[in-house]
C-alpha atoms as a PDB file:
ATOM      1  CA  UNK A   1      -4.621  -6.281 -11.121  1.00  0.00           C
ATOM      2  CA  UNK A   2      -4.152  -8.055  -7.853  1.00  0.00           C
ATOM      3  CA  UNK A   3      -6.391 -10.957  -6.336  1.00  0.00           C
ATOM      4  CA  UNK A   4      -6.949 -11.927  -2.843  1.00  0.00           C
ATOM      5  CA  UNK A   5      -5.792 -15.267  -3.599  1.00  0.00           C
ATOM      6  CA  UNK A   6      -2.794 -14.302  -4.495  1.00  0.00           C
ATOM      7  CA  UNK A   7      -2.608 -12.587  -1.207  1.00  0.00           C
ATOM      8  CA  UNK A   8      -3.387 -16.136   0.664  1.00  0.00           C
ATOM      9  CA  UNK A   9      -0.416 -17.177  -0.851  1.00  0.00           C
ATOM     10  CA  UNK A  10       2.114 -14.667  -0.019  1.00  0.00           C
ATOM     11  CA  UNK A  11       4.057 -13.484   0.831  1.00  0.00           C
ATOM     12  CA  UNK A  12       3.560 -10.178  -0.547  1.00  0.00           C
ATOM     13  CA  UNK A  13       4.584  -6.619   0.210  1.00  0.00           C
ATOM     14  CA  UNK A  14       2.628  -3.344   0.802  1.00  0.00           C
ATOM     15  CA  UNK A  15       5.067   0.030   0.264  1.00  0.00           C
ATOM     16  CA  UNK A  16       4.897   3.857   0.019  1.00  0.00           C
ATOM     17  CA  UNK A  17       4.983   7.108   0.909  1.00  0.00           C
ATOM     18  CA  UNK A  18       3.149   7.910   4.133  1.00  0.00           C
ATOM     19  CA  UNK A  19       1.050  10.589   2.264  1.00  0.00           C
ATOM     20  CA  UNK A  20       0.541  11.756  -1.370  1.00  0.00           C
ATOM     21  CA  UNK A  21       3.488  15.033  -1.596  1.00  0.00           C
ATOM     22  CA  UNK A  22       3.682  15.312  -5.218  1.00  0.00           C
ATOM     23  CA  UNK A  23       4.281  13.587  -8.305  1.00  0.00           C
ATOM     24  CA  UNK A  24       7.349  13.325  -7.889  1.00  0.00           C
ATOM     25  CA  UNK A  25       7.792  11.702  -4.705  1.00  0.00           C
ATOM     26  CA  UNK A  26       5.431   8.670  -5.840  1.00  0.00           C
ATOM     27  CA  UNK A  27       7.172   8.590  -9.364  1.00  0.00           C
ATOM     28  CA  UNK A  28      10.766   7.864  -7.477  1.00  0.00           C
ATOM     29  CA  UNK A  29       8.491   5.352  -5.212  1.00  0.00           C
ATOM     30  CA  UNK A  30       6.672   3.567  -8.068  1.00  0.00           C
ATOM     31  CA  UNK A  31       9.278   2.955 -10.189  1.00  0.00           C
ATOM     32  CA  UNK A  32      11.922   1.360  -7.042  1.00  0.00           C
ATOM     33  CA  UNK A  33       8.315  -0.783  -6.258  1.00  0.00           C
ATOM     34  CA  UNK A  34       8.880  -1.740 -10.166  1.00  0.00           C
ATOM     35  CA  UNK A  35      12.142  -3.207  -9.642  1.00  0.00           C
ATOM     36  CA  UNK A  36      11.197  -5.015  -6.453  1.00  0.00           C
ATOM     37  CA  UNK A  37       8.031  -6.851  -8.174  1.00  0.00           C
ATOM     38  CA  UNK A  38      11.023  -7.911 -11.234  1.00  0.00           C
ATOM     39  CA  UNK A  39      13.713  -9.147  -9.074  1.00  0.00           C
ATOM     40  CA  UNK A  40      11.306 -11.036  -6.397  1.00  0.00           C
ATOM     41  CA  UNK A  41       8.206 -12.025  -8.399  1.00  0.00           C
ATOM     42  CA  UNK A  42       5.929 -11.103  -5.397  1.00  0.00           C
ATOM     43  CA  UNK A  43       2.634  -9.086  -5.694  1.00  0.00           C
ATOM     44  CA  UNK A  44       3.826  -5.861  -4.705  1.00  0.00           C
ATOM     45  CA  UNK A  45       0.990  -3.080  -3.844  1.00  0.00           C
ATOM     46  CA  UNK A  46       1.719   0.577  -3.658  1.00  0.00           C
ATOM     47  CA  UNK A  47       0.309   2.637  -1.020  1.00  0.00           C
ATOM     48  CA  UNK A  48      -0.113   6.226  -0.271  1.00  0.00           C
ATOM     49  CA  UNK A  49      -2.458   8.364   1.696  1.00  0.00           C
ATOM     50  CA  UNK A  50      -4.924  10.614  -0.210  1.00  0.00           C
ATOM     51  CA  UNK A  51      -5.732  12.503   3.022  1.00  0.00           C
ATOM     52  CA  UNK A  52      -4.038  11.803   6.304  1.00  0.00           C
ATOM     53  CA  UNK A  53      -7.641  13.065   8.717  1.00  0.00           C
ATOM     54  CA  UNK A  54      -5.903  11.943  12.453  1.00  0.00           C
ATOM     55  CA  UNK A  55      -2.481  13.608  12.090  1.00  0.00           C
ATOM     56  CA  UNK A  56      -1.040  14.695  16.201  1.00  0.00           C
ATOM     57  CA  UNK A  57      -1.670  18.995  15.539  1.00  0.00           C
ATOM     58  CA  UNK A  58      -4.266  20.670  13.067  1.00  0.00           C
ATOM     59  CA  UNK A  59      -1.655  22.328  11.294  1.00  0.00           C
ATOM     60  CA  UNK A  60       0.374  19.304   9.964  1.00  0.00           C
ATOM     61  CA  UNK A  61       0.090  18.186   6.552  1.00  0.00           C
ATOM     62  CA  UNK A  62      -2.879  16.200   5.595  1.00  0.00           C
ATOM     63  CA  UNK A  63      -2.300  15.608   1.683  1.00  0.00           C
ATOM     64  CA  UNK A  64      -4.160  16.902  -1.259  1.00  0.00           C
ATOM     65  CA  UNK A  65      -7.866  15.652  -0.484  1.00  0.00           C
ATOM     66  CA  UNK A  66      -9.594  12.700  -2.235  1.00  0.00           C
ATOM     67  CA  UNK A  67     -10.353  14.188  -5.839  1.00  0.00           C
ATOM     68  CA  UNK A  68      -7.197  15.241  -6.479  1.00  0.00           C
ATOM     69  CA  UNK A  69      -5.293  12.292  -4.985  1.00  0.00           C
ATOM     70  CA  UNK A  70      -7.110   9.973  -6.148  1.00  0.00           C
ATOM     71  CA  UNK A  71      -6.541  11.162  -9.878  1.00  0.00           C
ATOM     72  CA  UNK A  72      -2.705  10.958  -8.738  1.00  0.00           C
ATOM     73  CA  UNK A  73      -2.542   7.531  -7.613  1.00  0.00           C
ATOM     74  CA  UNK A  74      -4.779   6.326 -10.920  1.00  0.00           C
ATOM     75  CA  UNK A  75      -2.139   7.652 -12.672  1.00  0.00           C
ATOM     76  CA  UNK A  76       0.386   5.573 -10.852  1.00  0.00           C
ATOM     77  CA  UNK A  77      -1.730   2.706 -11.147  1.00  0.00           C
ATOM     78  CA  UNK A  78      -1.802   2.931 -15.385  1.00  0.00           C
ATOM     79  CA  UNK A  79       1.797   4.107 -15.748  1.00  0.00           C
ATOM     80  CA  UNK A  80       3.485   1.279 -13.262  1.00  0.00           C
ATOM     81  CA  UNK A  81       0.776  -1.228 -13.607  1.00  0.00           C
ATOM     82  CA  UNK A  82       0.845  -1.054  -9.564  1.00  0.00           C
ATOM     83  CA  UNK A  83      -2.222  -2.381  -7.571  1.00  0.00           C
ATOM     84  CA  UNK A  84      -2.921   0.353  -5.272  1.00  0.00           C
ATOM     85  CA  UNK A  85      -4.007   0.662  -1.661  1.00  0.00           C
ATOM     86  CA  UNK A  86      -4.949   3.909   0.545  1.00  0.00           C
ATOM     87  CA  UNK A  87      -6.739   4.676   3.663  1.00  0.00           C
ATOM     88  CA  UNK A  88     -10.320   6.025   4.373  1.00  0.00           C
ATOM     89  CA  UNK A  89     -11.726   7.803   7.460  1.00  0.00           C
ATOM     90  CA  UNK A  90     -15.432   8.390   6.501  1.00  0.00           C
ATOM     91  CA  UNK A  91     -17.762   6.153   4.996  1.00  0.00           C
ATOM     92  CA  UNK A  92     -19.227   8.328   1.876  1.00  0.00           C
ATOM     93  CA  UNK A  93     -14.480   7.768   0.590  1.00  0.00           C
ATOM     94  CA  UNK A  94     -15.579   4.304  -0.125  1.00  0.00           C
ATOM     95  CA  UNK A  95     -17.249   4.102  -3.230  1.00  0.00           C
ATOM     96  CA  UNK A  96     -14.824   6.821  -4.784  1.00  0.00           C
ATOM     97  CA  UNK A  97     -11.243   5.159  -3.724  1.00  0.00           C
ATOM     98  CA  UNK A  98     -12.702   1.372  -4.377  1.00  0.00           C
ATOM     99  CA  UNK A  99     -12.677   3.160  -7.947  1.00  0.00           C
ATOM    100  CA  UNK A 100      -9.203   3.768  -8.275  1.00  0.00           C
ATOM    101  CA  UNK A 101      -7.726   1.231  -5.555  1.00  0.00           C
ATOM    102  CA  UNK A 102      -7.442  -2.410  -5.198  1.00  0.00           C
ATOM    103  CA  UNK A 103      -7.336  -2.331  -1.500  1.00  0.00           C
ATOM    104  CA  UNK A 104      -9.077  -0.195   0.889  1.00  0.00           C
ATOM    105  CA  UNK A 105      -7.430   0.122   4.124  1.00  0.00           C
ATOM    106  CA  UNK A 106      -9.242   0.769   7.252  1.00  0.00           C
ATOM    107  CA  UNK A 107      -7.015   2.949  10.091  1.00  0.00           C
ATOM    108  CA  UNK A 108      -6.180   1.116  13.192  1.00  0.00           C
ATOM    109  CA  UNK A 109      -8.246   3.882  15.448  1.00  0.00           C
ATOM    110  CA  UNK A 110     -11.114   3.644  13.361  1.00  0.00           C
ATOM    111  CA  UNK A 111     -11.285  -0.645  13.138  1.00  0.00           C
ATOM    112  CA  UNK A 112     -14.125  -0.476  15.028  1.00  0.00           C
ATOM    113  CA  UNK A 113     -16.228   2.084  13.679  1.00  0.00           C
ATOM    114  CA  UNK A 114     -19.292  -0.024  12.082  1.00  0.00           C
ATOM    115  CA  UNK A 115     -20.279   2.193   9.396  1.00  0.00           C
ATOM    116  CA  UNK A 116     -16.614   2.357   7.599  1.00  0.00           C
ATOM    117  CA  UNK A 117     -16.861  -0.769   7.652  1.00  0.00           C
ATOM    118  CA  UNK A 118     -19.784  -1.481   6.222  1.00  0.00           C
ATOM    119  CA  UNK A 119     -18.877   0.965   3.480  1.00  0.00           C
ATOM    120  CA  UNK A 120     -15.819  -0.804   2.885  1.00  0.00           C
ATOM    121  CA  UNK A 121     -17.198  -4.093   2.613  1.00  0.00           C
ATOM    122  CA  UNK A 122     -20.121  -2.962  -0.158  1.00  0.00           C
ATOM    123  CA  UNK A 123     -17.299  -1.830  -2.368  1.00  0.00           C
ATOM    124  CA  UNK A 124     -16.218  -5.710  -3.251  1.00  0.00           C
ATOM    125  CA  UNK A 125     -12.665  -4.033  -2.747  1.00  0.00           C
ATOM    126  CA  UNK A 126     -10.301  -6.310  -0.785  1.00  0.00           C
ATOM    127  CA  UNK A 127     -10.317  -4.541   2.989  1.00  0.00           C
ATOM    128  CA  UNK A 128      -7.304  -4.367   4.695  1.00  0.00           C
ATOM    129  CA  UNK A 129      -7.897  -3.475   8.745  1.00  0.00           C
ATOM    130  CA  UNK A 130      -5.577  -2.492  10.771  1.00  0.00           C
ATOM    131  CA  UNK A 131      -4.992  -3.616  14.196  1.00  0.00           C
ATOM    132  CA  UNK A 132      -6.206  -0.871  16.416  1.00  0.00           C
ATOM    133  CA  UNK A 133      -3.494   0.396  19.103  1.00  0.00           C
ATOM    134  CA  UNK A 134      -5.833  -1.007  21.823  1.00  0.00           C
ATOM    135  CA  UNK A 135      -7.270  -4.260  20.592  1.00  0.00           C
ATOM    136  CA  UNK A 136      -5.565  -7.856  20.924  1.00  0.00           C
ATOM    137  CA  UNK A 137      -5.249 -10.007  17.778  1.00  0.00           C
ATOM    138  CA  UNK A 138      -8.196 -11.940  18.753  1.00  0.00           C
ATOM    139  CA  UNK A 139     -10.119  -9.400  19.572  1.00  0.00           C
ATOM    140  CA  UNK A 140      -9.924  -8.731  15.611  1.00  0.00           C
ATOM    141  CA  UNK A 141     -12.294 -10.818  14.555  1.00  0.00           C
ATOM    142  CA  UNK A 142     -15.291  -8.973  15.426  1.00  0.00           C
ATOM    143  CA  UNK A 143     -13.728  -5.743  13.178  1.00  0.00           C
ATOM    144  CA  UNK A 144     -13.568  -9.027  10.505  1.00  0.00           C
ATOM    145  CA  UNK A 145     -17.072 -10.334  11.460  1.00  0.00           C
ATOM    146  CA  UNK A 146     -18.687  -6.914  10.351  1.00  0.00           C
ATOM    147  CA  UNK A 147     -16.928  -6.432   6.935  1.00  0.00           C
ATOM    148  CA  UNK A 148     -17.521 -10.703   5.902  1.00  0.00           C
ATOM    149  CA  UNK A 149     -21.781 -10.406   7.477  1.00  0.00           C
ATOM    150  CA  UNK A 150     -21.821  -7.436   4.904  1.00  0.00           C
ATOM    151  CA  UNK A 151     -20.839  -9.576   1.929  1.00  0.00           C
ATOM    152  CA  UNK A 152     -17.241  -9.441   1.705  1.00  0.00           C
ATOM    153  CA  UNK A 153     -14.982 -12.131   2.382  1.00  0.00           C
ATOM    154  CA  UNK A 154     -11.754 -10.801   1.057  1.00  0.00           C
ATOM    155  CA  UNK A 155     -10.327  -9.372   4.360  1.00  0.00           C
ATOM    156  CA  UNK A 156      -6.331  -8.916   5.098  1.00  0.00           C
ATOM    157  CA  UNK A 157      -5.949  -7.928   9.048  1.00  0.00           C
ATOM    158  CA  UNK A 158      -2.544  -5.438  10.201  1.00  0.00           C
ATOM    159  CA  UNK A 159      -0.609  -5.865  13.651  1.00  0.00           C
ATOM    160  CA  UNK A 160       0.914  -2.449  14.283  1.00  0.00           C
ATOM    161  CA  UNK A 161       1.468  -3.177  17.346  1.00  0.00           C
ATOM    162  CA  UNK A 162      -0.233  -1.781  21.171  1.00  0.00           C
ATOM    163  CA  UNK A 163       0.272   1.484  23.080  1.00  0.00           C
ATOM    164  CA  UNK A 164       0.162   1.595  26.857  1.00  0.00           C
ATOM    165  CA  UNK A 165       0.468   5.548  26.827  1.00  0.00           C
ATOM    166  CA  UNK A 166       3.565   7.667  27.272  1.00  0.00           C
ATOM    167  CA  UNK A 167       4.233   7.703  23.497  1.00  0.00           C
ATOM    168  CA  UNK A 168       5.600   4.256  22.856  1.00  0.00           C
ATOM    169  CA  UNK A 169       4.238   1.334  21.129  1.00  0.00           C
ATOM    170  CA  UNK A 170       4.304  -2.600  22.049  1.00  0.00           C
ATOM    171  CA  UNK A 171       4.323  -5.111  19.622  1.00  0.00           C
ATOM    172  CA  UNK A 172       3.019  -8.811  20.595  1.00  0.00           C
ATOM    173  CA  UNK A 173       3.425 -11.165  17.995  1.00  0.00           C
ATOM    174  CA  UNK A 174       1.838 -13.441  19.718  1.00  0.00           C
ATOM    175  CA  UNK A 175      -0.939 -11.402  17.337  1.00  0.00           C
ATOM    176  CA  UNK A 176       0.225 -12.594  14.135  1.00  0.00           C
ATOM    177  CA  UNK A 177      -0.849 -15.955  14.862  1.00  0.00           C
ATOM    178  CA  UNK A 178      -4.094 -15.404  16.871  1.00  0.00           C
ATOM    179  CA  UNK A 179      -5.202 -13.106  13.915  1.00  0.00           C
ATOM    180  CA  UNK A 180      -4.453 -15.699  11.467  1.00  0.00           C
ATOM    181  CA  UNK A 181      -6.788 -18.212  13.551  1.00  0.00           C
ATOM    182  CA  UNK A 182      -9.595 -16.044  12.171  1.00  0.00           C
ATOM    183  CA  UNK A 183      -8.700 -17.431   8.462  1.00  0.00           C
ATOM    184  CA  UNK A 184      -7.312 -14.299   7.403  1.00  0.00           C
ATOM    185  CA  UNK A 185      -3.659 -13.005   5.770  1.00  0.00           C
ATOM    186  CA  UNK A 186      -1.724 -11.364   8.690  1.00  0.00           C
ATOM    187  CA  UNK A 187       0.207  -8.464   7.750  1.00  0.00           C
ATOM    188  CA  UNK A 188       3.209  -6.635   9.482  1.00  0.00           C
ATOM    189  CA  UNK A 189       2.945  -3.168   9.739  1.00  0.00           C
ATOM    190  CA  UNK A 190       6.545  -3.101  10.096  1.00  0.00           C
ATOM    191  CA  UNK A 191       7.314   0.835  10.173  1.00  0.00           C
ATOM    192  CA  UNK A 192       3.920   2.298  12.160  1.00  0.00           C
ATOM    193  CA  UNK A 193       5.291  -0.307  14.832  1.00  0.00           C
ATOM    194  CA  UNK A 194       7.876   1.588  15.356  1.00  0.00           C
ATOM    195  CA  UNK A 195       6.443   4.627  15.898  1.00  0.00           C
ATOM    196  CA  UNK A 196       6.526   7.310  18.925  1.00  0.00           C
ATOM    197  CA  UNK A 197       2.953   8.528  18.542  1.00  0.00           C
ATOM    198  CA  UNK A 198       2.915  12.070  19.803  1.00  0.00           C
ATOM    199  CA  UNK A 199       6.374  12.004  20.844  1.00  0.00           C
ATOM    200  CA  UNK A 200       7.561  14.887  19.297  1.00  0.00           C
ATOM    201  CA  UNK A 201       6.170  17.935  20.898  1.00  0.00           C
ATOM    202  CA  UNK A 202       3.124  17.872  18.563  1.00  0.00           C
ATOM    203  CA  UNK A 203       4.436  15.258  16.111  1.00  0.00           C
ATOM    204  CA  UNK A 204       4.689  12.007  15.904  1.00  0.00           C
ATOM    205  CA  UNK A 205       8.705  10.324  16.248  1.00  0.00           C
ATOM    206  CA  UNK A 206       9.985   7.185  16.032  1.00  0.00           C
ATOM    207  CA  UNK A 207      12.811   4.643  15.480  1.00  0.00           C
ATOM    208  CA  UNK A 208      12.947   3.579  12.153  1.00  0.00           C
ATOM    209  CA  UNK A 209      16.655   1.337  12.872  1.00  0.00           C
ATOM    210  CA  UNK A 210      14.391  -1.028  14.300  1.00  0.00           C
ATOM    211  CA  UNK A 211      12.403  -1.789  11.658  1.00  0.00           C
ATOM    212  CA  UNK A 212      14.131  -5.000   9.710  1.00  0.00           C
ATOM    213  CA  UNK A 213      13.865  -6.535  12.901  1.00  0.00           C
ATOM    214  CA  UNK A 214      10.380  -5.967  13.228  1.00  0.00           C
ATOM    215  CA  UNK A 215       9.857  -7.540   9.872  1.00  0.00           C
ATOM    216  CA  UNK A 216      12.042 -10.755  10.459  1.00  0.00           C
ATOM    217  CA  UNK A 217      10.689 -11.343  13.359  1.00  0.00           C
ATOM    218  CA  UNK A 218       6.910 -11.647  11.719  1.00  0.00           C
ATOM    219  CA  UNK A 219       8.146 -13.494   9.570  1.00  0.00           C
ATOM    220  CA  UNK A 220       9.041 -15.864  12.299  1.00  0.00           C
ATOM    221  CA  UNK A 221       5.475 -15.763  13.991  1.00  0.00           C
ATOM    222  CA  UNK A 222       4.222 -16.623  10.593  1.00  0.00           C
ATOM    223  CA  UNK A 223       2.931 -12.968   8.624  1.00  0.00           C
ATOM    224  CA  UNK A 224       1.556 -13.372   5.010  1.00  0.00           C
ATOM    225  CA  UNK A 225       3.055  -9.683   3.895  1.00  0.00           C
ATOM    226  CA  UNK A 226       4.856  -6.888   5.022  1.00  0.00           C
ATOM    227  CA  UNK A 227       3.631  -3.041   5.160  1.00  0.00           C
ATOM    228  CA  UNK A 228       6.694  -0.687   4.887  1.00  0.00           C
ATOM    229  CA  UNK A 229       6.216   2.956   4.441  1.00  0.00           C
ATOM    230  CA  UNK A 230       9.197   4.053   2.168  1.00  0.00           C
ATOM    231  CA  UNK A 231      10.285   7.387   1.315  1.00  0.00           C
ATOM    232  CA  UNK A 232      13.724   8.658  -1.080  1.00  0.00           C
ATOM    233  CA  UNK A 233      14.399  11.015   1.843  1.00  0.00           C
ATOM    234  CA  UNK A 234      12.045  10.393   5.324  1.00  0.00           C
ATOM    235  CA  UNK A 235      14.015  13.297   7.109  1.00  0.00           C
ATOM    236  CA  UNK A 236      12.095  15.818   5.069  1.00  0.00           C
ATOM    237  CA  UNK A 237       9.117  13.349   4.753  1.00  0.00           C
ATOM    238  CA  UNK A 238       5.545  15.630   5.883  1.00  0.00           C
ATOM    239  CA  UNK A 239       3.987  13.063   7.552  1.00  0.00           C
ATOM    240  CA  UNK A 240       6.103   9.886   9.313  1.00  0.00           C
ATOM    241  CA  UNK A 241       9.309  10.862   8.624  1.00  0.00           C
ATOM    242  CA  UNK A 242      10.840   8.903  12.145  1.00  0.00           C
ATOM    243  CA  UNK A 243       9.831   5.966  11.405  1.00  0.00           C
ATOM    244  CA  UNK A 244       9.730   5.561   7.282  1.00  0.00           C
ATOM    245  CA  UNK A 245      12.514   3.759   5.627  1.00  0.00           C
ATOM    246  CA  UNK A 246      15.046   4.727   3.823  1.00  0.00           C
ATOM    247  CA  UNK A 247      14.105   4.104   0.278  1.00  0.00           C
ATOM    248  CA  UNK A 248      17.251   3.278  -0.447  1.00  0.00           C
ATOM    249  CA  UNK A 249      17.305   0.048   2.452  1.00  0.00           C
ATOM    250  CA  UNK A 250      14.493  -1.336   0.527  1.00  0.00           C
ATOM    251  CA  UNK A 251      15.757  -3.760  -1.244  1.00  0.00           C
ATOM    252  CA  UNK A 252      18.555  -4.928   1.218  1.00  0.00           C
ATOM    253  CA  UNK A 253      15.818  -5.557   3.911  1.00  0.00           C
ATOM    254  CA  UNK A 254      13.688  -7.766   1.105  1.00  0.00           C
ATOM    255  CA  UNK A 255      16.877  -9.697   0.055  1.00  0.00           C
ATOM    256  CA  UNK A 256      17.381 -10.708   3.806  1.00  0.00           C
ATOM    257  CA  UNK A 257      13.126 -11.198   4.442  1.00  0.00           C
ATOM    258  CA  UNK A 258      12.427 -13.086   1.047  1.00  0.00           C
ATOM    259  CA  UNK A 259      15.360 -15.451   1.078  1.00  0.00           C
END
């Protein structure tokens, strides 16, 4: 449903829930993703997280486990006609989500772990890797080298920007354009930037009224797409909620990025 040249192109846009909730929740998601694709003529990839394994306490929400969301998202994927994209943590997820999913993202704190990688790669599913908290942009293409010297060429690489401790992320553009040296689409990962990891008292805040300018201004250093985690109400969100966007300010944001 979605090629990686079209990708090279751009731009395109990468949006969702932070983690699979119910039907519901990616129904209302799916269907405003609908109406962005119509009005903008972009490729437009829905995202959601089948299992989120590396959330701050071990009694916060995780999602419903890779059999079951995976069955939700392929039904997403037939009744939208959506290209889908969601995140693995172990190798043996691979095979299974590369079934359902066009995408295969790659968590920025495991970018360097070989054997996801490798996994990844085998699947012929485009890999998206994200930007690890405590890597530069050019220290991305070794992450990159792994996934290509296993066979697989169709790579996207995320900035989400660097932590320095005391729950607070950095972003350096300066990354967009060293990661695009490695002849790869850059995308912005334009809500996890604005994250507060841990800062919550055993959650994870944030400051999601910084967001559209994180997106405008990778679109100045040059970004192919945009990663936006969306949700119809992110103060009840159960994962992300801080730093999600208003479902709602969807669409305004886009009108001011893609004009």
């Amino acid at each position: 449903m979605i090629t990686y040249n079209q990708l090279q192109q751009g731009p395109f846009l990468i949006a969702g829930p932070c983690v699979i909730e119910s039907d519901e929740l990616l129904d209302t998601v799916a269907r405003a993703l609908v109406r962005v694709r119509e009005q903008w003529d972009i490729p437009v990839i829905f995202k959601a997280s089948f299992d989120k394994a590396n959330r701050t306490a071990i009694t916060s929400f995780r999602g419903p486990g890779l059999e079951r969301g995976l069955e939700q998202l392929q039904r997403i994927k037939t009744t939208y006609e959506l290209p889908l994209t969601t995140d693995i943590h172990e190798p043996h997820q691979a095979a299974p989500a590369a079934g359902v999913v066009d995408v295969l993202q790659i968590p920025a704190f495991l970018c360097r772990q070989t054997d996801l990688l490798v996994a990844a790669a085998a699947t012929g599913a485009i890999v998206n890797i994200k930007k690890a908290q405590f890597l530069s942009g050019a220290d991305m293409r070794f992450p990159a080298q792994k996934v290509k010297e296993s066979g697989n060429p169709n790579i996207l690489l995320t900035e989400r920007g660097n932590m320095f401790g005391y729950n607070n992320l950095v972003v350096d553009f300066r990354n967009i354009p060293d990661m695009k040296k490695h002849g790869y689409p850059v995308v912005m990962d334009c809500t996890h930037s604005v994250q507060r990891p841990g800062g919550g008292g055993g959650h994870t805040s944030g400051n999601r009224e910084f967001v559209p300018a994180m997106a405008m201004a990778a679109k100045a250093f040059g970004a192919n797409g945009y990663f936006l985690e969306v949700h119809p109400n992110p103060e009840n969100a159960k994962s992300d909620g801080p730093n999600q966007l208003h479902l709602g300010d969807l669409m305004p944001l886009l009108t001011q990025l893609l004009a």
